[in-house]
Protein backbone atom coordinates (compact mmCIF):
# COMPACT_ATOMS: atom_id res chain seq x y z
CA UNK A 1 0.00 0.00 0.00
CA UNK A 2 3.08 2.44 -0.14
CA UNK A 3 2.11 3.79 -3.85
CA UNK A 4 -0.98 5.09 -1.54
CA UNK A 5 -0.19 5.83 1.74
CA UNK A 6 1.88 7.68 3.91
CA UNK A 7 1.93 5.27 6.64
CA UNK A 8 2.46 1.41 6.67
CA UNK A 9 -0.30 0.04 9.38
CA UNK A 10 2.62 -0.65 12.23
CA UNK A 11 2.76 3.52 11.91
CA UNK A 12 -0.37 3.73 12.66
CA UNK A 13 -0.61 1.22 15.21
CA UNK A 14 1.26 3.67 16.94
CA UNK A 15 -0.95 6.42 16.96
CA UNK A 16 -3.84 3.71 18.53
CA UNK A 17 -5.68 4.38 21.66
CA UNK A 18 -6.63 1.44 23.22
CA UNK A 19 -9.79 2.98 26.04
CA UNK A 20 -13.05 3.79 25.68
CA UNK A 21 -12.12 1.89 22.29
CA UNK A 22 -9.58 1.54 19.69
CA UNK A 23 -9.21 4.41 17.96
CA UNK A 24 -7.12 6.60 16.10
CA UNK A 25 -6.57 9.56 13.47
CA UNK A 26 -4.00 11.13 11.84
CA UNK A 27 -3.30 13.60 9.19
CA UNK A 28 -1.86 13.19 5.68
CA UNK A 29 -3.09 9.81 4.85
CA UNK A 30 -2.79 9.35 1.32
CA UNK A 31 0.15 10.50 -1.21
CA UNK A 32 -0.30 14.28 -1.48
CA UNK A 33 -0.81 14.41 -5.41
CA UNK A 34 -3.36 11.28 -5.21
CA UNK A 35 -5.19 12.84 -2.93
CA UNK A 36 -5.24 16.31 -5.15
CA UNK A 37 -6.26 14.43 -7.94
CA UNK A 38 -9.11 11.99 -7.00
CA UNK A 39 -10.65 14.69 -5.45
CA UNK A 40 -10.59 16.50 -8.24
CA UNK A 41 -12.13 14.31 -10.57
CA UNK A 42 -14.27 13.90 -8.02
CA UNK A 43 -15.91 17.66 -8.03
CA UNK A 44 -15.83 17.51 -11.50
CA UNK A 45 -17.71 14.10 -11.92
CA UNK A 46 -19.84 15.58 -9.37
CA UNK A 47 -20.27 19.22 -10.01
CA UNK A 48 -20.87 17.82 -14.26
CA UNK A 49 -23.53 15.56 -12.62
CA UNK A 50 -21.20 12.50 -14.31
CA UNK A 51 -22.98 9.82 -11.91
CA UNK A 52 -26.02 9.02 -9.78
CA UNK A 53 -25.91 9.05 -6.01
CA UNK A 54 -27.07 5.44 -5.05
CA UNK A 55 -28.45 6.60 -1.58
CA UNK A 56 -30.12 9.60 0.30
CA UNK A 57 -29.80 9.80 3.85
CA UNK A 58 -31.87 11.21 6.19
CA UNK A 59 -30.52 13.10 9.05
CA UNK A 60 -31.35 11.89 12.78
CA UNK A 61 -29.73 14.89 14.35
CA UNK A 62 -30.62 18.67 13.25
CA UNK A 63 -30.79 22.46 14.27
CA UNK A 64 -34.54 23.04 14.55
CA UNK A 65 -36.40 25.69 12.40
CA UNK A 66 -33.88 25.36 9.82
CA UNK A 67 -34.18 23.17 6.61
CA UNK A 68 -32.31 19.59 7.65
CA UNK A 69 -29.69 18.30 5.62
CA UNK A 70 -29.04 15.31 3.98
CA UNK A 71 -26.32 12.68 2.93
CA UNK A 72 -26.26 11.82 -0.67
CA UNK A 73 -24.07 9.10 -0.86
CA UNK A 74 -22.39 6.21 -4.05
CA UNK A 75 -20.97 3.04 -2.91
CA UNK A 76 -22.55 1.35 -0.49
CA UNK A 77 -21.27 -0.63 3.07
CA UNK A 78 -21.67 -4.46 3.81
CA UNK A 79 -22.95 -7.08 1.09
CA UNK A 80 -21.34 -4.16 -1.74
CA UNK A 81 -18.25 -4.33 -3.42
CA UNK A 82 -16.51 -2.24 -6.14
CA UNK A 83 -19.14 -2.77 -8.67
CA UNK A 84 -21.29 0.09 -6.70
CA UNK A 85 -18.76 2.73 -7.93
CA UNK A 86 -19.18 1.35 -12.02
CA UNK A 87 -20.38 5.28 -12.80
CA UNK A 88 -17.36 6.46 -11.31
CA UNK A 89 -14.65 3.85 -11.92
CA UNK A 90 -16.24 3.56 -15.55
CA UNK A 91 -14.91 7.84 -16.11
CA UNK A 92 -12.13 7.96 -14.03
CA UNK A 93 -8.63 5.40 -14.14
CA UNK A 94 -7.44 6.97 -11.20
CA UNK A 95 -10.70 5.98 -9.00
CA UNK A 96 -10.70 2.23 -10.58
CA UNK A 97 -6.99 1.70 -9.70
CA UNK A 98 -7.19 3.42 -6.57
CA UNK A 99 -10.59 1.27 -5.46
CA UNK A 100 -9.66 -1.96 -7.11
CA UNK A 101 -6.44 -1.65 -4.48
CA UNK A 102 -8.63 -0.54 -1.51
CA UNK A 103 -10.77 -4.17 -2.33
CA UNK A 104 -7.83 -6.67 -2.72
CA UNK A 105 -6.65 -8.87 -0.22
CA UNK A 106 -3.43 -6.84 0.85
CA UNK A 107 -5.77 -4.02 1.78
CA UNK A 108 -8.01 -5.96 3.93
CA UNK A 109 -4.70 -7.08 5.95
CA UNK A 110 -3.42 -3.73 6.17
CA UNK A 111 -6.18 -2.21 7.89
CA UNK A 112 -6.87 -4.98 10.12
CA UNK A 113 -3.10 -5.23 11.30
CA UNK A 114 -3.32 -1.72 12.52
CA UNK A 115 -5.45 -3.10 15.08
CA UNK A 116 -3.45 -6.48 15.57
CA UNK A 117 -2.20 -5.79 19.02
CA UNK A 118 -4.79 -4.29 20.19
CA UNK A 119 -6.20 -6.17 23.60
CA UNK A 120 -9.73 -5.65 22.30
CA UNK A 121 -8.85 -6.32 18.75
CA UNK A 122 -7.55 -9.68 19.60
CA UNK A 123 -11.19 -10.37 21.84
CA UNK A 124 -13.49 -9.80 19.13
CA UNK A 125 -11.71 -9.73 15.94
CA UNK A 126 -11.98 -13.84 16.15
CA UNK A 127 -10.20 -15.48 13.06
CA UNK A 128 -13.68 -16.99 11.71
CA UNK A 129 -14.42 -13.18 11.69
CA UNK A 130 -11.17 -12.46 9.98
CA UNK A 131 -11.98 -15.12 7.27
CA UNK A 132 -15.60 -14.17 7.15
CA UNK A 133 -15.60 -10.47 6.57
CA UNK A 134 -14.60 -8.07 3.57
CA UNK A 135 -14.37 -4.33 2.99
CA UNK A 136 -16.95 -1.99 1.80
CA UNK A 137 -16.62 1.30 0.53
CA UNK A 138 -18.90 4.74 0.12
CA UNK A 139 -18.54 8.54 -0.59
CA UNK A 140 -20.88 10.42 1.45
CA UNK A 141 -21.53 14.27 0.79
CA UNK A 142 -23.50 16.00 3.52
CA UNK A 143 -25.55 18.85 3.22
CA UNK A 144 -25.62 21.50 6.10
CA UNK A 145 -28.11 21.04 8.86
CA UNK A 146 -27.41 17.23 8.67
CA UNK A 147 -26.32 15.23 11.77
CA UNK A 148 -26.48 11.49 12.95
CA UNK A 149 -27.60 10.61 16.88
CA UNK A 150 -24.92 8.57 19.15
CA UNK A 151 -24.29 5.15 17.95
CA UNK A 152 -22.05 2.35 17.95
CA UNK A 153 -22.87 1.13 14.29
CA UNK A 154 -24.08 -1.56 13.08
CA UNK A 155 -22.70 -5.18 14.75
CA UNK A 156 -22.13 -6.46 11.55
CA UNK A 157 -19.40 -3.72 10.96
CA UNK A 158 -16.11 -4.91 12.29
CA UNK A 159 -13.95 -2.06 11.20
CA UNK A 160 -14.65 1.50 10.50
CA UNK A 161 -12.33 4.47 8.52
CA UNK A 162 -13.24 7.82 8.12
CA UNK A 163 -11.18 9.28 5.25
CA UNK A 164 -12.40 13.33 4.89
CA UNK A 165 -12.00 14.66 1.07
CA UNK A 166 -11.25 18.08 0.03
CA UNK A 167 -13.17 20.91 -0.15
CA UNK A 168 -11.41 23.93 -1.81
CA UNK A 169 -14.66 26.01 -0.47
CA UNK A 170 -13.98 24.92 2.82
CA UNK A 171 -13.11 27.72 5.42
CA UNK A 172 -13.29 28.34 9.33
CA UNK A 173 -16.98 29.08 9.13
CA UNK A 174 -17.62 25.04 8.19
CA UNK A 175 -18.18 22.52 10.67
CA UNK A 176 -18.37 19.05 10.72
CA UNK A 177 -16.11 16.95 12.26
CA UNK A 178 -16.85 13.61 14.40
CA UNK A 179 -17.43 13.40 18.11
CA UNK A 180 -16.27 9.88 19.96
CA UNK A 181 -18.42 9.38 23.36
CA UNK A 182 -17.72 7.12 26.50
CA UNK A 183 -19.81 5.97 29.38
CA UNK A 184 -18.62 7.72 32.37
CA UNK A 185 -19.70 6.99 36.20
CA UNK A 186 -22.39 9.24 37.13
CA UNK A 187 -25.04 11.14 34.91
CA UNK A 188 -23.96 14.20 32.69
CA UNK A 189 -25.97 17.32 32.80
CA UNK A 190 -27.35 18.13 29.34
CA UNK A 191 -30.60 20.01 27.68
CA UNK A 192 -33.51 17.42 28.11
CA UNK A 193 -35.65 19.72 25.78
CA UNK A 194 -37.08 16.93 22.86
CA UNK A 195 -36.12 19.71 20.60
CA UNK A 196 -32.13 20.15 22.14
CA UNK A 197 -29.32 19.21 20.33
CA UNK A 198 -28.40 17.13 23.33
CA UNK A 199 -31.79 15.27 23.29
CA UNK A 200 -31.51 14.40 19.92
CA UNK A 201 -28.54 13.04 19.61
CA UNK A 202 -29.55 10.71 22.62
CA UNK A 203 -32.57 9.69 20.64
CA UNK A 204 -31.46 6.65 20.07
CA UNK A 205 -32.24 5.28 23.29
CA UNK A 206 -35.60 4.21 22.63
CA UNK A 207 -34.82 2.16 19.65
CA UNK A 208 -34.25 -1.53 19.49
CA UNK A 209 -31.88 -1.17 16.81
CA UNK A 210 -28.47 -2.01 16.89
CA UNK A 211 -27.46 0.73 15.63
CA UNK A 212 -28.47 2.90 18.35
CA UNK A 213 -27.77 4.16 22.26
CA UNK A 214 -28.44 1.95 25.12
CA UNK A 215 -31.29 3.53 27.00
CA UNK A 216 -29.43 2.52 30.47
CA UNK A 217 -26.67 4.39 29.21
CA UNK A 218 -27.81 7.73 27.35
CA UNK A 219 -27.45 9.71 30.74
CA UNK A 220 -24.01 9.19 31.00
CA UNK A 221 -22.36 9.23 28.21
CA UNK A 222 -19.66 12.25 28.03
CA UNK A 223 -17.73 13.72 24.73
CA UNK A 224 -14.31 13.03 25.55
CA UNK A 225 -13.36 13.83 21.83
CA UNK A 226 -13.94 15.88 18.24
CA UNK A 227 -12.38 15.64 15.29
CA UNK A 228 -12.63 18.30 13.18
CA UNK A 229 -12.92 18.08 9.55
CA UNK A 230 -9.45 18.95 8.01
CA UNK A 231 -8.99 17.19 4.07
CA UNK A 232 -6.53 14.22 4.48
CA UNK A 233 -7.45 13.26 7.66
CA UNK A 234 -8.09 9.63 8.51
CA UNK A 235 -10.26 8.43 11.59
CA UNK A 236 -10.20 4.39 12.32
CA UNK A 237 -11.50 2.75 15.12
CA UNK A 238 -13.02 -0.88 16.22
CA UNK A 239 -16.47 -1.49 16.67
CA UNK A 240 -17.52 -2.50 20.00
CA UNK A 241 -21.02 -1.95 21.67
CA UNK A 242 -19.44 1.07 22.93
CA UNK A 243 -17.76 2.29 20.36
CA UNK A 244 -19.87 5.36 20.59
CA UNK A 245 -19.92 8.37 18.01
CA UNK A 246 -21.93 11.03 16.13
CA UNK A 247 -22.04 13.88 13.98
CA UNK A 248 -23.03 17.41 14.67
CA UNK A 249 -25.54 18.75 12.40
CA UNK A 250 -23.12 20.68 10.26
CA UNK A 251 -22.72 24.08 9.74
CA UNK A 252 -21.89 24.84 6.02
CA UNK A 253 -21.93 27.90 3.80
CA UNK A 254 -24.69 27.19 0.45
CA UNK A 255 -23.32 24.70 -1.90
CA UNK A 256 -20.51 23.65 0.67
CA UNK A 257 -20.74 19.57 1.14
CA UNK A 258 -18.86 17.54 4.06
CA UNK A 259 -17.54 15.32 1.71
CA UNK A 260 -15.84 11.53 3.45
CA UNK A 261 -14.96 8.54 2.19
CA UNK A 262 -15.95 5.70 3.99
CA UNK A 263 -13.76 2.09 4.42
CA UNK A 264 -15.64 0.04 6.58
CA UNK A 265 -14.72 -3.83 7.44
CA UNK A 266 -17.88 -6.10 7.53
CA UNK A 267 -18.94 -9.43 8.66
CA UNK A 268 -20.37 -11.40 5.70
């Protein structure tokens, strides 16, 4: 992966934080004039309306009284492989070589041995999981006003890497970074108005899904970290059931997008 990358996976091993949850982000991630280039075919796939978004996202999180936001996203997560990025791959040579290398086999093992000495890596990372599990891919471009609640994702997601594009737009009056949460001791003091920020993104304690907040726990869980949005910046970390993060409704100037690409690790 060193045609790609700027770090080989026992680099960023070292930047790993083993508690609440493995986790870990750096800066820089992929070759400087790789990352110049695919995003710029990108925007201009994009901005020429060269390909169809294959999902639409609904926000769970939003400022009220203003228009919400949404997350148009191509690619798609577990069960979806290269094939979901034919519109894209199909225009550009620099997206199929760069995505055919991000499904192989020697990309799988370099993201999971970032994690291979990890304590909780070694507990639930089992190797019928390692055999039984493959990456899947997505670009997601969020809108402002658009913001997810406090989850652990999905327990069929094994690994997850936040990769955030450029924006050549972007300036200090953006936001929209990503916020890791723990479970702390005692209860947190937050706005319990149905309508507050806070509330919201603790919504997810009412839902049976697993991709959501355990009610037992939505009282005390803390923000002990956010990671602002800055291009080239790559967040990893392992799913647990408390691997727990969200995203702030963003705050972006008209016709700005939050634009991340998304390798995830999933369990067949």
């Amino acid at each position: 992966m060193e045609q790609f990358f700027n770090y080989n996976s026992k680099d960023l091993s070292k930047s790993l934080i083993e508690s609440p949850f493995p986790y870990f982000f750096v800066d820089n991630f992929i070759k400087e004039d790789l990352f110049k280039n695919l995003n710029l075919e990108f925007r201009q796939l994009l901005y020429n309306n060269k390909f169809n978004f294959t999902v639409v996202e609904t926000p769970r999180v939003t400022r009220p009284n203003e228009p919400h936001g949404s997350s148009y996203c191509i690619g798609g997560g577990f069960g979806n492989n290269k094939n979901t990025f034919n519109e894209i791959t199909s225009q550009s040579s620099l997206f199929d070589n760069f995505l055919t290398k991000l499904y192989s086999k020697e990309s799988y093992e370099y993201f999971h041995n970032i994690f291979e000495n990890s304590p909780t890596y070694k507990e639930i990372v089992t190797k019928e999981v390692f055999v039984n599990s493959s990456i899947g891919c997505k670009i997601g471009c969020n809108t402002n006003n658009y913001g997810d609640i406090i989850h652990p994702d999905n327990s069929k997601k094994v690994l997850s890497f936040l990769l955030y594009m450029d924006n050549p737009d972007w300036d200090d009056d953006n936001s929209g970074g990503t916020q890791f949460w723990e479970v702390v001791d005692s209860k947190v003091p937050y706005d319990q108005n149905k309508d507050s920020i806070d509330s919201q993104l603790r919504e997810g304690r009412y839902s049976q899904k697993i991709h959501s907040l355990k009610e037992e726990e939505a009282d005390k869980v803390n923000c002990f970290l956010s990671v602002d949005f800055k291009p080239n910046r790559l967040i990893g970390f392992l799913r647990t059931d408390y691997s727990y993060h969200s995203i702030l409704p963003m705050k972006l100037k008209e016709g700005i997008t939050r634009n991340c690409f998304q390798i995830n690790v999933w369990k067949n």
